[in-house]
Structure formats: structure tokens, C-alpha cells
C-alpha atoms as a PDB file:
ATOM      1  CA  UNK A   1       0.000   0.000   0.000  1.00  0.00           C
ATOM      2  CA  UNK A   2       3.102   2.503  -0.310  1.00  0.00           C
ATOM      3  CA  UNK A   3       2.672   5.186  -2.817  1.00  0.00           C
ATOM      4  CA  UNK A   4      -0.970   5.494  -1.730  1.00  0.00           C
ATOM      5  CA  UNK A   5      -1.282   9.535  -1.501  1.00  0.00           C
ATOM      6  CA  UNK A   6       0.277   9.098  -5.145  1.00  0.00           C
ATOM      7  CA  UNK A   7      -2.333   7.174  -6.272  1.00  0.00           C
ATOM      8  CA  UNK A   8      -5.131   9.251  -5.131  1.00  0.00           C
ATOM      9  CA  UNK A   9      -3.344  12.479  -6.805  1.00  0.00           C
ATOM     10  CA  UNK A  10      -3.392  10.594  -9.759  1.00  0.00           C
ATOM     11  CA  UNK A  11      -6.832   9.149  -9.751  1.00  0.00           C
ATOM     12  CA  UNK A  12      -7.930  12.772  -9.595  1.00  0.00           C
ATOM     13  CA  UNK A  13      -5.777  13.951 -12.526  1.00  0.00           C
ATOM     14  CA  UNK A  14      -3.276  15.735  -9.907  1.00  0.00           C
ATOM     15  CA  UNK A  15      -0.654  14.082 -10.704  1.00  0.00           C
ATOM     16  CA  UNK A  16       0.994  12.329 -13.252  1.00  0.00           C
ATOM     17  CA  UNK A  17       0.185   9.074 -12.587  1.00  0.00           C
ATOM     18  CA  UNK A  18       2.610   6.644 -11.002  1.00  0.00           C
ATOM     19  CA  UNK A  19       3.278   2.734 -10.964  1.00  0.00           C
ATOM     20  CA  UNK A  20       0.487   1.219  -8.583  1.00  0.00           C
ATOM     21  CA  UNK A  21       0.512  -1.718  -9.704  1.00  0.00           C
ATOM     22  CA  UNK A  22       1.816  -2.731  -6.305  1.00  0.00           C
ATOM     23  CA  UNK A  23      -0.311  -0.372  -4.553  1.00  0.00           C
ATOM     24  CA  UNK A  24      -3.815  -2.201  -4.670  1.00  0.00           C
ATOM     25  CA  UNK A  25      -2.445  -5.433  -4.776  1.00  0.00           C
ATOM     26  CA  UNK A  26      -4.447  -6.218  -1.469  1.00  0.00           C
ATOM     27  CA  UNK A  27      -5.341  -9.793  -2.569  1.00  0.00           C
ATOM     28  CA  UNK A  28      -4.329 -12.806  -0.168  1.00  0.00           C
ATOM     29  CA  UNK A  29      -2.725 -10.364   2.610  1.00  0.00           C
ATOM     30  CA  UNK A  30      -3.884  -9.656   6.041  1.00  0.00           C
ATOM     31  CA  UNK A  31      -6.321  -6.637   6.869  1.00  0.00           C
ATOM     32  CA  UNK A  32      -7.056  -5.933  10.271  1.00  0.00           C
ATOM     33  CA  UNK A  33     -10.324  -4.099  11.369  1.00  0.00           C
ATOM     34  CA  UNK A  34      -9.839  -2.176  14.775  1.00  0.00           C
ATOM     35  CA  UNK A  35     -14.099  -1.869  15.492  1.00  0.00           C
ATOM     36  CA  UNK A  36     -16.283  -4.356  13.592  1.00  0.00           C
ATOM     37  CA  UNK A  37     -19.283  -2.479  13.475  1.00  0.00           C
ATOM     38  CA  UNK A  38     -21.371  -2.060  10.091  1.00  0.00           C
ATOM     39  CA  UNK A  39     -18.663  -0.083   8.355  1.00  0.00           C
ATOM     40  CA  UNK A  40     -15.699  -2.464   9.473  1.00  0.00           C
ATOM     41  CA  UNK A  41     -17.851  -5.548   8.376  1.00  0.00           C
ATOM     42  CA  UNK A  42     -17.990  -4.157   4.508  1.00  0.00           C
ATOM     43  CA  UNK A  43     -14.810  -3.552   4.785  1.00  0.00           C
ATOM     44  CA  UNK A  44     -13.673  -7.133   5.615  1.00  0.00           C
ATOM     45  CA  UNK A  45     -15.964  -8.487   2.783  1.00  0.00           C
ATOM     46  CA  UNK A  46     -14.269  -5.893  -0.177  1.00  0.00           C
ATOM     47  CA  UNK A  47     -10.757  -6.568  -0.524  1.00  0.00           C
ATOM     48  CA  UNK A  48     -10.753 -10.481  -0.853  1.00  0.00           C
ATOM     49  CA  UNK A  49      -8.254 -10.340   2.283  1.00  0.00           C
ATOM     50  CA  UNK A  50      -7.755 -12.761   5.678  1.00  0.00           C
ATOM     51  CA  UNK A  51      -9.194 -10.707   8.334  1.00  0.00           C
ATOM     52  CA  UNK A  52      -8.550 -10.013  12.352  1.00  0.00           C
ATOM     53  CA  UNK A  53     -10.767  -7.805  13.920  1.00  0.00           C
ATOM     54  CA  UNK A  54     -11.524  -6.597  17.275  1.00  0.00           C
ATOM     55  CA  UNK A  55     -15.207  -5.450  18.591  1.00  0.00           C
ATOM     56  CA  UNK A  56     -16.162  -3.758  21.812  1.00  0.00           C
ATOM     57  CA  UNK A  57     -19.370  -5.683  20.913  1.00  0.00           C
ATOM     58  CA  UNK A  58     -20.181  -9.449  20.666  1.00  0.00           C
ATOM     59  CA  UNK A  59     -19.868 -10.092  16.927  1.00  0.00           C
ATOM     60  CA  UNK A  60     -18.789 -12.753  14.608  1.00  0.00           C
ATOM     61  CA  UNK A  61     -17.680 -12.966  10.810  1.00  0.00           C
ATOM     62  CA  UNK A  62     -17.299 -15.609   8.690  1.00  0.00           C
ATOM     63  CA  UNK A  63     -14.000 -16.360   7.934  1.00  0.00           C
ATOM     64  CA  UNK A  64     -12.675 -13.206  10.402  1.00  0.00           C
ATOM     65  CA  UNK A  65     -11.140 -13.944  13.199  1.00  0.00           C
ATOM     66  CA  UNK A  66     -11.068 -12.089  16.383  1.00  0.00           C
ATOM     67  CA  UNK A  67      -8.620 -11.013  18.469  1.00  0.00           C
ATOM     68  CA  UNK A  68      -6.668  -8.945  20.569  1.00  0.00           C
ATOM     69  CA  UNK A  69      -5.250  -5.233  19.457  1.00  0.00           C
ATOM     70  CA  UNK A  70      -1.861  -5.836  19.539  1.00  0.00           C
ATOM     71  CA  UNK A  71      -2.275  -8.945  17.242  1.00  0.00           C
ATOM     72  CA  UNK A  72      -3.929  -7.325  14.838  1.00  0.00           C
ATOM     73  CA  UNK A  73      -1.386  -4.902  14.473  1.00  0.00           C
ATOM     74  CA  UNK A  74       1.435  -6.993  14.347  1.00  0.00           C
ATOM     75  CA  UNK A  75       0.065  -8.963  11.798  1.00  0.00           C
ATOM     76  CA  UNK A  76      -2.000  -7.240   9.443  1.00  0.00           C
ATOM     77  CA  UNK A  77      -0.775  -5.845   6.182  1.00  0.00           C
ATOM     78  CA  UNK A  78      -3.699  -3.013   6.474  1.00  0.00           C
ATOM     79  CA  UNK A  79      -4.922  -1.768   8.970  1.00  0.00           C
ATOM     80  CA  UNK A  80      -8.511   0.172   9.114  1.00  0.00           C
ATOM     81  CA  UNK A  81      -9.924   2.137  12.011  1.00  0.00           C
ATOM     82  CA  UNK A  82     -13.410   2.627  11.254  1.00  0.00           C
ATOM     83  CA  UNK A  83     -14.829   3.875  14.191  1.00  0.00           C
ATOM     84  CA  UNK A  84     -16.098   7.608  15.184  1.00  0.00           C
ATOM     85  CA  UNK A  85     -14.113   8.968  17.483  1.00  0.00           C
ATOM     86  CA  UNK A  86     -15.190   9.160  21.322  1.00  0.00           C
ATOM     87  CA  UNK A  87     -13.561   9.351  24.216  1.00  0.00           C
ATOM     88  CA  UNK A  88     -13.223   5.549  24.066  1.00  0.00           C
ATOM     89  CA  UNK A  89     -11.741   5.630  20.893  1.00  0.00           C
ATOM     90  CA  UNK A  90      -9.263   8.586  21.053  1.00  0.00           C
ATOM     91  CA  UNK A  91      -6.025   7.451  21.090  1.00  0.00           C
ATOM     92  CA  UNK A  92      -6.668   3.721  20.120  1.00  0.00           C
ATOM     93  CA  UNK A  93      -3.835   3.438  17.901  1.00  0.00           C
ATOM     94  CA  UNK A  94      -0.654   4.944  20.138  1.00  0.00           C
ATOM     95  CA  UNK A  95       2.612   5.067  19.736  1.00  0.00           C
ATOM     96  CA  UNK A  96       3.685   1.463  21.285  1.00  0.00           C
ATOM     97  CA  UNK A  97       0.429   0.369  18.999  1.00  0.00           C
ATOM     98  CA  UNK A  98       2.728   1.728  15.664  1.00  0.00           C
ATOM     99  CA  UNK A  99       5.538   0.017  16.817  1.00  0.00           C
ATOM    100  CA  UNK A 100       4.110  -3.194  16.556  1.00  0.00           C
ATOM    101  CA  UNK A 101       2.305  -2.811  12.513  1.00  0.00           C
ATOM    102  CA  UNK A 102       4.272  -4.090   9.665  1.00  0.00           C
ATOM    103  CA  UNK A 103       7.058  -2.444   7.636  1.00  0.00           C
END
């Protein structure tokens, strides 16, 4: 997913438009889903991707697995936070959280 701001410029005729080839190539990685609600669970079902999720809520997901925080972020190859942001939520992702995501 590098290069991703130079995508978008160049989806929007911004920019000349680089290689992303490489840049969408999201099939048969690992996305992890940090809040499972309705948004999160289209999310898991668009990219064709293993998912790990976490959900303040009961919830299940076929073919998702759930799990803790920190295992989702040291494992997933994208990582999507769609959740508003409350009080509860602020600061979910920290600093010791971006140590442990993928390079």
C-alpha cells in the first residue's frame, strides 16, 4: 500500500500518474479491522483479504477472526480504524500500537 497519496493524486488527474501496480495489490494479505461495526464488516468483505478484527461488541464474521489489538497490528498488512471517534476511541492506535504494525 506505499505510494498510496500518489495514487489518489493521480486518480484525480493531480498528478501524473505513477506505478500502482503494487499499490492495490491487497489480494491474499492480512487486513485488520480495529471496530467491527457495520462499516468495518464491509470492509472485511471488499478486498478479498484474511481478516482479524476486534469489537467492543459481541460479533462474529465468517471467515474473520477475532482477536486482541496488539495482534492485529502486528500482523496485518492493512490496517482500518473505522470507528467515530469518542472518548473511548481517542487514542486507540498509540505510539507502542505503531511500533508493533508491519514495515
Amino acid at each position: 500500500m506505499r505510494q498510496i497519496c500518489a495514487a489518489d493524486a493521480a486518480a484525480g488527474g493531480a498528478a501524473p500518474t505513477p506505478d500502482v501496480s503494487s499499490v492495490f495489490d491487497l489480494a491474499g494479505r492480512t487486513t485488520g479491522i480495529l471496530g467491527l461495526g457495520d462499516v468495518g464488516a464491509r470492509i472485511a468483505q471488499g478486498f478479498g483479504m484474511r481478516v482479524l478484527f476486534t469489537s467492543r461488541r459481541p460479533r462474529s464474521l465468517p471467515s474473520a477472526l477475532r482477536t486482541e489489538t496488539e495482534h492485529v497490528l502486528s500482523q496485518a498488512d492493512a490496517a482500518f480504524l473505522p470507528v467515530p471517534l469518542t472518548p473511548q476511541t481517542r487514542h486507540l492506535i498509540d505510539v507502542p500500537g505503531l511500533i508493533l504494525t508491519r514495515q
